[in-house]
N, C-alpha and C. Protein backbone atom coordinates (compact mmCIF):
# COMPACT_ATOMS: atom_id res chain seq x y z
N UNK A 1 7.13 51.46 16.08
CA UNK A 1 7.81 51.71 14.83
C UNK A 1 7.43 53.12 14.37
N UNK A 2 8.91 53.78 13.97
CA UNK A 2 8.30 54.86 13.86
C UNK A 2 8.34 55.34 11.99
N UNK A 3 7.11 55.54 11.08
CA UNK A 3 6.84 54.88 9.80
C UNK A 3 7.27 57.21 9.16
N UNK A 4 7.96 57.65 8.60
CA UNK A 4 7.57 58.67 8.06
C UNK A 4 9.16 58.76 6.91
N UNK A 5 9.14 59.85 6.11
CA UNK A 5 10.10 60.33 4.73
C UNK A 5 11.04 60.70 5.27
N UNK A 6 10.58 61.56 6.61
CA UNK A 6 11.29 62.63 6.53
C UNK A 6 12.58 62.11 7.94
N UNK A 7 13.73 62.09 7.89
CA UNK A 7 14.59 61.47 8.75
C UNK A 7 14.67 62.43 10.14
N UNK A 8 14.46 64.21 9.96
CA UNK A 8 14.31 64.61 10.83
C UNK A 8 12.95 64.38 12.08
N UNK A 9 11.60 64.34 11.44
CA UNK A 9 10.59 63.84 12.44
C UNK A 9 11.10 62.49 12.57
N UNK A 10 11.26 61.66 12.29
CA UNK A 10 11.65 60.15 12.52
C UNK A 10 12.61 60.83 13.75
N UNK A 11 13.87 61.06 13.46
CA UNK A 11 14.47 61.72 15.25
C UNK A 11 13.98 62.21 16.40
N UNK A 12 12.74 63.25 15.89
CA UNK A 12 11.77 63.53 16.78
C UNK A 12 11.29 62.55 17.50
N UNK A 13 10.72 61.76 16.57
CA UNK A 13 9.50 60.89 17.34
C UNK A 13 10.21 59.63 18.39
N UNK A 14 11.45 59.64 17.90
CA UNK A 14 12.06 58.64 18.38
C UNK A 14 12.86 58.89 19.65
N UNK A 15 13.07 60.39 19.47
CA UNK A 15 13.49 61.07 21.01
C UNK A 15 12.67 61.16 22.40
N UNK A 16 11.62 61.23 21.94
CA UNK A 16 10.12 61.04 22.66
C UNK A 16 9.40 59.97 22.87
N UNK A 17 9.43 59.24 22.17
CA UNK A 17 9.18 57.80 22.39
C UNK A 17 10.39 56.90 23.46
N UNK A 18 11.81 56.97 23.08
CA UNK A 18 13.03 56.76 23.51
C UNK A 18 12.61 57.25 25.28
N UNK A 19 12.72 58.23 25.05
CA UNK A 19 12.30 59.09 26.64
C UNK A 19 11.47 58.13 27.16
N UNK A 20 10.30 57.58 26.73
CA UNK A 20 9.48 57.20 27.24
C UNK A 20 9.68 55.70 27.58
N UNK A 21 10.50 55.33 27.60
CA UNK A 21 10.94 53.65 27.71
C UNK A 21 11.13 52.80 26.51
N UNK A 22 10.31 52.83 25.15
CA UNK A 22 9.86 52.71 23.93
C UNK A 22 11.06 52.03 23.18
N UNK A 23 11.52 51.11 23.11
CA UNK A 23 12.65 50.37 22.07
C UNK A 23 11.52 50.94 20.17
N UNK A 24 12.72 51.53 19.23
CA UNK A 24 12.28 51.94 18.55
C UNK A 24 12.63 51.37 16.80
N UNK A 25 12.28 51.55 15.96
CA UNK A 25 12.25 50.54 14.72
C UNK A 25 11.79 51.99 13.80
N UNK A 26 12.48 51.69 12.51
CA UNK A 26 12.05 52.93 11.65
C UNK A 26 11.78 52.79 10.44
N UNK A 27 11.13 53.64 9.64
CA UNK A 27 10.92 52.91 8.17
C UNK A 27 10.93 54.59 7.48
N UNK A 28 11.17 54.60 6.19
CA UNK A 28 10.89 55.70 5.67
C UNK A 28 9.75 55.79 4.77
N UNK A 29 8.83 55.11 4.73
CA UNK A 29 7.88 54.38 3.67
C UNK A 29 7.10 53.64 4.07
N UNK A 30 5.47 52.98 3.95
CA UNK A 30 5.13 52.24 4.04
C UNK A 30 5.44 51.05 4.13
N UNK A 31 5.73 50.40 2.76
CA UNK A 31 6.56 49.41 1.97
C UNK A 31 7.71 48.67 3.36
N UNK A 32 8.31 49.89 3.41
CA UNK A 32 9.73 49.41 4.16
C UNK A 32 9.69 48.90 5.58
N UNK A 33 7.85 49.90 5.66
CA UNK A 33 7.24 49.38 7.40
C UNK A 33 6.71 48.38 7.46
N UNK A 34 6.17 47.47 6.26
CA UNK A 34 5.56 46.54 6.05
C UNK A 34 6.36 45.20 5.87
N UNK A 35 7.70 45.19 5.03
CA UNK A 35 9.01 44.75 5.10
C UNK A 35 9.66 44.35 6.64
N UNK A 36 9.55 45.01 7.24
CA UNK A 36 9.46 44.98 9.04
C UNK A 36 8.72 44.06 9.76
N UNK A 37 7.77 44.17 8.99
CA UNK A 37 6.42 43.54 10.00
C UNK A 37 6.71 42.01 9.40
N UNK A 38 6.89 42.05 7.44
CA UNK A 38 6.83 40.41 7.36
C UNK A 38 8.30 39.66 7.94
N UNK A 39 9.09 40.53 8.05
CA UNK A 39 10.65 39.60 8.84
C UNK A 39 9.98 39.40 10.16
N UNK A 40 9.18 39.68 10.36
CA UNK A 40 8.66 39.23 12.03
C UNK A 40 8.83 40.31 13.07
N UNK A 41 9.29 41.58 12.96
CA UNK A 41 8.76 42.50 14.15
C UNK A 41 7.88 42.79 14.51
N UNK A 42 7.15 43.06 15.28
CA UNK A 42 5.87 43.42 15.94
C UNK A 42 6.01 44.31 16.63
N UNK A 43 5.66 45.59 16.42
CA UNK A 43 5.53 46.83 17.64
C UNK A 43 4.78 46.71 17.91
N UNK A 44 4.68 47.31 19.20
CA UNK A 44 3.31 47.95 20.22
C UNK A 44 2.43 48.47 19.52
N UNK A 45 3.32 49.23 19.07
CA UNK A 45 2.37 50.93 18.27
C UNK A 45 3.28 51.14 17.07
N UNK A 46 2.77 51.52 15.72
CA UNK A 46 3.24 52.07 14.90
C UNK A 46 2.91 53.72 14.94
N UNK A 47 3.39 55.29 14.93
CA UNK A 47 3.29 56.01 14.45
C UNK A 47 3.87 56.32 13.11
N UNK A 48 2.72 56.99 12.41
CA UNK A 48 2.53 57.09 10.92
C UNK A 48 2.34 58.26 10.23
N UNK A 49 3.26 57.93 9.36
CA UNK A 49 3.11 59.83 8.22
C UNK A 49 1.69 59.07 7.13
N UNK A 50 1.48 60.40 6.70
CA UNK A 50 0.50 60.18 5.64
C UNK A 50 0.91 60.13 4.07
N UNK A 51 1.71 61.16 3.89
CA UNK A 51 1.99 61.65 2.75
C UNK A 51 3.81 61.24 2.91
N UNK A 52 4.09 59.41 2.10
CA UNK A 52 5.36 59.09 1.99
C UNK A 52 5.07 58.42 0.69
N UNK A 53 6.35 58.37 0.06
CA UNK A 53 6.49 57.57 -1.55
C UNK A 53 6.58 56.24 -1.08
N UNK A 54 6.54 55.71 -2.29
CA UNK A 54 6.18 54.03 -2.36
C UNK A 54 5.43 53.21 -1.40
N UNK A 55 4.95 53.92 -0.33
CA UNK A 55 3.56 53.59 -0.10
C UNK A 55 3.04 54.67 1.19
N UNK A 56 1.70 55.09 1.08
CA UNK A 56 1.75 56.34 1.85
C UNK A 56 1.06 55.80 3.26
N UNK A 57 0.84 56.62 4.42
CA UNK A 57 0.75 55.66 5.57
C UNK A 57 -0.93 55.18 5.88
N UNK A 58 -1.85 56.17 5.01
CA UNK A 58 -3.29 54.96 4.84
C UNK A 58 -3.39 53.88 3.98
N UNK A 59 -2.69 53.88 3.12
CA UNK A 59 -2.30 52.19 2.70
C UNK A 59 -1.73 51.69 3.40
N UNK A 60 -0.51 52.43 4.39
CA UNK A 60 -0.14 50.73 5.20
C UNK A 60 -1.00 50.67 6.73
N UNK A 61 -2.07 51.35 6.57
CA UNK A 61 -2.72 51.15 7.64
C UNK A 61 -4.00 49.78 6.61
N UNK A 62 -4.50 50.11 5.40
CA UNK A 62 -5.20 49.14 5.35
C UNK A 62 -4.64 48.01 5.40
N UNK A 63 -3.26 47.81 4.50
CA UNK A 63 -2.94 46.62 4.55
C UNK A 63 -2.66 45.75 5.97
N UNK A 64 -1.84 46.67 7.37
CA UNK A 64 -2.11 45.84 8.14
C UNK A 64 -3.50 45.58 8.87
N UNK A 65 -4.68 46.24 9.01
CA UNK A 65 -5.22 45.82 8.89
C UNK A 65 -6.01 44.67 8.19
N UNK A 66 -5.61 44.28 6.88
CA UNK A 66 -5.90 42.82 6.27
C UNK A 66 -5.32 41.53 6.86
N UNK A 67 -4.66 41.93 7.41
CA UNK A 67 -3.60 41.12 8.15
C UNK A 67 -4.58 40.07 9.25
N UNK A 68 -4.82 39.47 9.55
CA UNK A 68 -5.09 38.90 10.90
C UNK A 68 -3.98 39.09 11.77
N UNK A 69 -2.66 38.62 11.87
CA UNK A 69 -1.38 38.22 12.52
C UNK A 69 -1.11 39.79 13.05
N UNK A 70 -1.19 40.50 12.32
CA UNK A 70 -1.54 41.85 12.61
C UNK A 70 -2.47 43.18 13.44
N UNK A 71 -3.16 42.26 14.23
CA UNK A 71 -4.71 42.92 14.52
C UNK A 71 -4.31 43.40 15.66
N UNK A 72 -3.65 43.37 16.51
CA UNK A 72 -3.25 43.66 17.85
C UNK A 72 -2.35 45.06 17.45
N UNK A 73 -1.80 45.88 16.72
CA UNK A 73 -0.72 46.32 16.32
C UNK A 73 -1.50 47.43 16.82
N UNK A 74 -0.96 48.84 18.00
CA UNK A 74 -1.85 49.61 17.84
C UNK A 74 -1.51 50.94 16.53
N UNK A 75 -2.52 51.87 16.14
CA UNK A 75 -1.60 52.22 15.08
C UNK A 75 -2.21 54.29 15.12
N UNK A 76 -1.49 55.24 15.49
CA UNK A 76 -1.40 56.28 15.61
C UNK A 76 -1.00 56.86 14.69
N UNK A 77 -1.61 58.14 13.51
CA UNK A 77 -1.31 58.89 12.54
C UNK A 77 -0.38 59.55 13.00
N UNK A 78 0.38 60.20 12.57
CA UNK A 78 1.02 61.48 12.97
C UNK A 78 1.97 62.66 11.89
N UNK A 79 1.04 63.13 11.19
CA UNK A 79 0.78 63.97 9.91
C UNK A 79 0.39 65.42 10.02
N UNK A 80 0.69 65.87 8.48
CA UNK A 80 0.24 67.31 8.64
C UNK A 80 -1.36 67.40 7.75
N UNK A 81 -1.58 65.87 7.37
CA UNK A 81 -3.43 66.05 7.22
C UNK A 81 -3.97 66.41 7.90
N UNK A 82 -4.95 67.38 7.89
CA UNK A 82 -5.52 68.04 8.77
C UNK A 82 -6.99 68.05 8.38
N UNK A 83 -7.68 67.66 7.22
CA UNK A 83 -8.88 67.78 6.77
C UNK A 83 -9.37 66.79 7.59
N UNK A 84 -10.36 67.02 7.71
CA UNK A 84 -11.86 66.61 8.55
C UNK A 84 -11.88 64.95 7.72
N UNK A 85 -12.01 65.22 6.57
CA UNK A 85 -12.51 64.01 5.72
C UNK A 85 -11.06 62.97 5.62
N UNK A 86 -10.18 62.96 5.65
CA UNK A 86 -8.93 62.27 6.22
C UNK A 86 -8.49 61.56 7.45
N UNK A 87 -9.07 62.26 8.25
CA UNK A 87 -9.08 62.13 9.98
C UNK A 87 -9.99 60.66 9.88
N UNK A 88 -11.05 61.11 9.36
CA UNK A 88 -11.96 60.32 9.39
C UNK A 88 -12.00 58.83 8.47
N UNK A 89 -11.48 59.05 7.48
CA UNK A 89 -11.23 58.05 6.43
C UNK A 89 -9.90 56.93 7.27
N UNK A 90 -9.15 57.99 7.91
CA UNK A 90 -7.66 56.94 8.24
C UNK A 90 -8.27 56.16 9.79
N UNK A 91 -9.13 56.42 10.46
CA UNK A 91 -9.91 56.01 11.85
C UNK A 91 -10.58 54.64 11.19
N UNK A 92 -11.52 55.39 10.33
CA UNK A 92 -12.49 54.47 9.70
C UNK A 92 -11.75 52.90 9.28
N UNK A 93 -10.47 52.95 8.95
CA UNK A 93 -9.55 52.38 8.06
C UNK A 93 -8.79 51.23 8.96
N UNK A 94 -8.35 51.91 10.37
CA UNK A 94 -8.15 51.09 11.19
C UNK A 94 -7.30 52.22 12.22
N UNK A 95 -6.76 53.14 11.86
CA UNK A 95 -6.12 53.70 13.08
C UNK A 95 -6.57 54.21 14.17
N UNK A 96 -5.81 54.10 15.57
CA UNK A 96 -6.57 54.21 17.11
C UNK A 96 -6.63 55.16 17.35
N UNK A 97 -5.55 56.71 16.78
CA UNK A 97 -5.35 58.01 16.98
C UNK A 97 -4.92 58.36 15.96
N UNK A 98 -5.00 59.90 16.27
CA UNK A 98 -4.16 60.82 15.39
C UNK A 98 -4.50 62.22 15.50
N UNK A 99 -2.64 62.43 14.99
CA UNK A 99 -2.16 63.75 15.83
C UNK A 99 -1.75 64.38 14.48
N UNK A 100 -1.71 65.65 14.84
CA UNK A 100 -1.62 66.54 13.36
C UNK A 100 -0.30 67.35 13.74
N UNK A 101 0.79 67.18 12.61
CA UNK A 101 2.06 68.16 12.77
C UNK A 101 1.38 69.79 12.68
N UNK A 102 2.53 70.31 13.31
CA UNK A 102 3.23 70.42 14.16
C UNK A 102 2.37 70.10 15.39
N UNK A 103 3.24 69.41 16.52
CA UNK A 103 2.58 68.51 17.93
C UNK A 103 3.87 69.02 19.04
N UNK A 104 3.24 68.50 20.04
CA UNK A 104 4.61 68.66 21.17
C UNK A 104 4.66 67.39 21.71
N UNK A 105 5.76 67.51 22.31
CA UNK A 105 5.92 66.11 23.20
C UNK A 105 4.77 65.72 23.94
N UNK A 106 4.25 66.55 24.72
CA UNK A 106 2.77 66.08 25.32
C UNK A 106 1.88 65.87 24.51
N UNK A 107 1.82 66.06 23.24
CA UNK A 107 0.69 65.44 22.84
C UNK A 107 0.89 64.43 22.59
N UNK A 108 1.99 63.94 22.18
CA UNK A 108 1.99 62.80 21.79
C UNK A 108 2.04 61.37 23.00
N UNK A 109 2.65 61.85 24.33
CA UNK A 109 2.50 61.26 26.24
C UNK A 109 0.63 61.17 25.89
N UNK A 110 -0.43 62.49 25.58
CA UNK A 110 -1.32 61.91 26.24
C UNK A 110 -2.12 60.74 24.97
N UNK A 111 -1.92 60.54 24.07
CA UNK A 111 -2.55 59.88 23.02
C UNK A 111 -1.87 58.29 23.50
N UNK A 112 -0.75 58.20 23.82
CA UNK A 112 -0.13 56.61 24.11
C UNK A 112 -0.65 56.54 25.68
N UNK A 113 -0.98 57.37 26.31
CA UNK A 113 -1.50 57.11 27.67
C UNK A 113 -3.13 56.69 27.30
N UNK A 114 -3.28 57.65 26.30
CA UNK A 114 -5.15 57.42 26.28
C UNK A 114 -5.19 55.99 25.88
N UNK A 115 -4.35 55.82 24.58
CA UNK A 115 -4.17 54.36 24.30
C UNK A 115 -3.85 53.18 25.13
N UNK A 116 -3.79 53.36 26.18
CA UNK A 116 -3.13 52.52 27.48
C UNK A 116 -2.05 51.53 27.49
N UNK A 117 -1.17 52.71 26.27
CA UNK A 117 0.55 52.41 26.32
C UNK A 117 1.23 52.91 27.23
N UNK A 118 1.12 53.65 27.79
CA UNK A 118 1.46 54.20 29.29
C UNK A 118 0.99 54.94 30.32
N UNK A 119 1.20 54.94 31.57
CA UNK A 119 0.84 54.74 32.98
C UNK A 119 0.96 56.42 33.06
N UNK A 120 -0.58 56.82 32.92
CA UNK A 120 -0.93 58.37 33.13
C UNK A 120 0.47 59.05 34.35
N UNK A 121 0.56 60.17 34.13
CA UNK A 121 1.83 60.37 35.20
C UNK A 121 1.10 60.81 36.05
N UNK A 122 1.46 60.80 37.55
CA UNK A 122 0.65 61.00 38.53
C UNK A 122 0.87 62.42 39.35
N UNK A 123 1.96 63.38 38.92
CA UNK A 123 2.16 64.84 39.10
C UNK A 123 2.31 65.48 38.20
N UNK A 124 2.29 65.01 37.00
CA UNK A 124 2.49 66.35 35.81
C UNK A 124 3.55 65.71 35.31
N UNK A 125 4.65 64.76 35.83
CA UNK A 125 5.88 64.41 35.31
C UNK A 125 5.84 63.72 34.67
N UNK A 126 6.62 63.26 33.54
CA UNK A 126 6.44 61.90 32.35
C UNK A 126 6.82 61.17 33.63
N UNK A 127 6.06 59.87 33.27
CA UNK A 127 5.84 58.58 34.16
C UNK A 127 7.85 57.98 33.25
């Protein structure tokens, strides 16, 4: 699921993810990603903005984390927070990664590979 405001990175992320085999789900908001989750979707992986209205994406990282039904969800930042003390607060909180805008497509291949969402490529090529 891909959780951010802005409709253009949401295309991004979803072009790259898409590429990557990835069936994709979108929210513009916390709230709306959370709305998702209680109708019963379950992603793999959520990537997440930080800074969205009506709920920003370290609240909907605590809340699914409160979750039990939820605990498996893996969950990747992907923001233009960049402070040290943020990084650390949204990890602490429950998320598995995180990537700081502006990113490239490879960064974002090796963070779901590190995560062992996908099968390292074995010449340089996306798997």
């Amino acid at each position: 699921m891909i959780i951010d405001d802005s409709r253009a990175m949401r295309s991004i992320l979803r072009r790259i993810v898409s590429d990557l085999g990835f069936e994709t789900c979108e929210a513009g908001h916390g709230q709306e990603a959370l709305d998702h989750l209680n109708a019963g979707f379950v992603p793999d992986v959520c990537l997440i903005d930080w800074n969205m209205p009506v709920m920003d994406g370290y609240t909907f990282i605590t809340e699914v984390r409160a979750n039990p039904e939820w605990r498996d969800i893996t969950l990747m930042m992907v923001t233009t927070e960049s402070e040290q003390r943020n990084i650390v607060r949204a990890l602490a909180a429950g998320a598995h990664e995180y990537v700081i805008k502006p990113f490239t497509p490879d960064a974002i291949v090796e963070k779901l590979e590190l995560l062992g969402l996908l099968q390292p490529a074995q010449d340089g090529a996306l798997a």
